[in-house]
N, C-alpha and C. Protein backbone atom coordinates (compact mmCIF):
# COMPACT_ATOMS: atom_id res chain seq x y z
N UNK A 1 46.06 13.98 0.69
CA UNK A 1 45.07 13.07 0.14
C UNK A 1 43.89 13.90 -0.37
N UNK A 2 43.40 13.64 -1.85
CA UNK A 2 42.68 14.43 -2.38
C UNK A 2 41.13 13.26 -2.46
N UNK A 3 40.30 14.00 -2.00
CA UNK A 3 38.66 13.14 -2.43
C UNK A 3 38.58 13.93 -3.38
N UNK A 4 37.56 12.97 -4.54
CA UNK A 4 36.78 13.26 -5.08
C UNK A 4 34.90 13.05 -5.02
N UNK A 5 34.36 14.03 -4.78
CA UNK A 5 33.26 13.14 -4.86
C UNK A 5 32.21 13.23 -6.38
N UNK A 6 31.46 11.52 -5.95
CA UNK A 6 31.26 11.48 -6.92
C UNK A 6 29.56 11.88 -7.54
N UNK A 7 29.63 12.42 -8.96
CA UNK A 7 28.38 13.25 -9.02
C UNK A 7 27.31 12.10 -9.47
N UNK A 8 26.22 12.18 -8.75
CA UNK A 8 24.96 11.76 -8.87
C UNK A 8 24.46 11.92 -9.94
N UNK A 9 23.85 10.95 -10.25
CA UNK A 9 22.82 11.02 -11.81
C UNK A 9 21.80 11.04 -11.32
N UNK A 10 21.09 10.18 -10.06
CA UNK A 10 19.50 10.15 -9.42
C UNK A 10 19.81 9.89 -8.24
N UNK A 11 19.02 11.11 -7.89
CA UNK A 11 19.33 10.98 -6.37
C UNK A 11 18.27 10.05 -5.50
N UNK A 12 18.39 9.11 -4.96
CA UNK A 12 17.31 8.16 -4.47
C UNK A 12 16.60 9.01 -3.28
N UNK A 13 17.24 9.57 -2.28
CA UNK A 13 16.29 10.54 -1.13
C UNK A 13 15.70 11.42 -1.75
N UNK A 14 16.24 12.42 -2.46
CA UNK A 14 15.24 13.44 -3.05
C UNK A 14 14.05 12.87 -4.39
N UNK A 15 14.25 11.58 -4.52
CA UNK A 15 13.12 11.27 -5.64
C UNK A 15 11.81 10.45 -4.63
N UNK A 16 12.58 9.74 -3.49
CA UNK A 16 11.28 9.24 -2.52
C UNK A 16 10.60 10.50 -1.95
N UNK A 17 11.61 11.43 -1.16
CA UNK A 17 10.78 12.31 -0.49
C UNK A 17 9.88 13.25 -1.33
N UNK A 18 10.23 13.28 -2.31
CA UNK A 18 8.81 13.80 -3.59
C UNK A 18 8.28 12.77 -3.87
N UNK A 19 7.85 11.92 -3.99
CA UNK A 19 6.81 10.93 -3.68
C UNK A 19 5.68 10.88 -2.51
N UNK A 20 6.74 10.99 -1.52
CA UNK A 20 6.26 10.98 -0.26
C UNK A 20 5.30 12.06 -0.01
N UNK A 21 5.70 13.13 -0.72
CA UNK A 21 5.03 14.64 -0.72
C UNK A 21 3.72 14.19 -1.46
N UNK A 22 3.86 13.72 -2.56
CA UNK A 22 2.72 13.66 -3.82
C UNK A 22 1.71 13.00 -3.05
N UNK A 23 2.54 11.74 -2.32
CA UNK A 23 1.08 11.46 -1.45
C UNK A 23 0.07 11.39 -0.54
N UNK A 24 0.76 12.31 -0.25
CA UNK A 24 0.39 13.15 1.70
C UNK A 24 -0.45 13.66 0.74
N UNK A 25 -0.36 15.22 -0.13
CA UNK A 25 -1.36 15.65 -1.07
C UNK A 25 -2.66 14.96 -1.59
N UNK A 26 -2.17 13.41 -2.35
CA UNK A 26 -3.35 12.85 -2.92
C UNK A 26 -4.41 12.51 -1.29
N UNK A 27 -3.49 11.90 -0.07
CA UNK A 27 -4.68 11.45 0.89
C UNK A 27 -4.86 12.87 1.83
N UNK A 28 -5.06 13.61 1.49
CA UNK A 28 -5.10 14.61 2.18
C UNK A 28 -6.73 14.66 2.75
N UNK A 29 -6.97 14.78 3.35
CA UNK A 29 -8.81 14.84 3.84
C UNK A 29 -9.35 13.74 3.86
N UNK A 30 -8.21 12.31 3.72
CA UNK A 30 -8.92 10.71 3.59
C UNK A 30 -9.23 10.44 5.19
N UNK A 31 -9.95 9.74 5.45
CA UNK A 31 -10.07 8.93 6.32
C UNK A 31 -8.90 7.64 5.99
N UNK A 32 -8.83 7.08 7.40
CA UNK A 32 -7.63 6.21 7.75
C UNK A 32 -8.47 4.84 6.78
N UNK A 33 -9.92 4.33 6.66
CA UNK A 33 -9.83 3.47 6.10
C UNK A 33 -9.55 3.50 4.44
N UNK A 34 -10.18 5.18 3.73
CA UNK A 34 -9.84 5.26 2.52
C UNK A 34 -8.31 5.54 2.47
N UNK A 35 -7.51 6.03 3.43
CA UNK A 35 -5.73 5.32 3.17
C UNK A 35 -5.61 4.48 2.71
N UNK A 36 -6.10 3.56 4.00
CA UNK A 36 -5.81 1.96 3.60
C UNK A 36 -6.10 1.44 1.85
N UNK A 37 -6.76 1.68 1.72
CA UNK A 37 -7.58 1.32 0.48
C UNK A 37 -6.84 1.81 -0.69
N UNK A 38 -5.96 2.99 -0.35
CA UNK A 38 -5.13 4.30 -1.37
C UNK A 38 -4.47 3.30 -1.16
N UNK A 39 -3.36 3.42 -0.13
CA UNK A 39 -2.06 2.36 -0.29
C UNK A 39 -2.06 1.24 -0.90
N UNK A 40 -3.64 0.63 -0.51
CA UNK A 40 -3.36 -1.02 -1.09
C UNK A 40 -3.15 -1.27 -2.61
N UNK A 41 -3.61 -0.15 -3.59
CA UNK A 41 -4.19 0.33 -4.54
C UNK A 41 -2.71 0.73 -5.62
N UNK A 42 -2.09 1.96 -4.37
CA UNK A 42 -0.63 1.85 -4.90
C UNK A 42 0.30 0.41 -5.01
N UNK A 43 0.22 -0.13 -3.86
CA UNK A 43 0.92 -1.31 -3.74
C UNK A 43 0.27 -2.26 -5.01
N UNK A 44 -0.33 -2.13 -5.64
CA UNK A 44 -0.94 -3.14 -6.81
C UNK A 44 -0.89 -2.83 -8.12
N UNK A 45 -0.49 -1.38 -8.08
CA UNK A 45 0.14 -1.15 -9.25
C UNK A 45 -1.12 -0.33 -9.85
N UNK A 46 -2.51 0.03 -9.02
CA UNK A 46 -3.22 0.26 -9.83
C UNK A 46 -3.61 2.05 -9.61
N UNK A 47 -2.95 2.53 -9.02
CA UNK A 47 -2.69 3.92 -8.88
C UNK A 47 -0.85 4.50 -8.96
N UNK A 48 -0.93 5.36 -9.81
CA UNK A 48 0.52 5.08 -10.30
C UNK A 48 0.74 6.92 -9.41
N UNK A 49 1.88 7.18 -8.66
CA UNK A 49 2.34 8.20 -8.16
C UNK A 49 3.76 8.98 -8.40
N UNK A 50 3.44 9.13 -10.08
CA UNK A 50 5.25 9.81 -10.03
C UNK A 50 4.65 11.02 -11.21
């Protein structure tokens, strides 16, 4: 029995965990309430992270 596997066009883990990176960087030295405020900000579409 032969697999093939199959090749990726976008990899979904390696495109979050560079995200994830970008934004550890942007809150880097925030205080927990200017997080809050970062995230809510992303979540609204009004800070864009890619």
């Amino acid at each position: 029995m032969t697999t093939t596997k199959e090749i990726k066009t976008f990899d979904s883990v390696a495109f979050f965990r560079a995200i994830k990176e970008k934004m550890a960087k942007m809150m880097e030295g925030m205080t927990l309430a200017e997080k809050k405020i970062f995230m809510q900000q992303i979540r609204e579409g009004k800070i864009k992270v890619v």
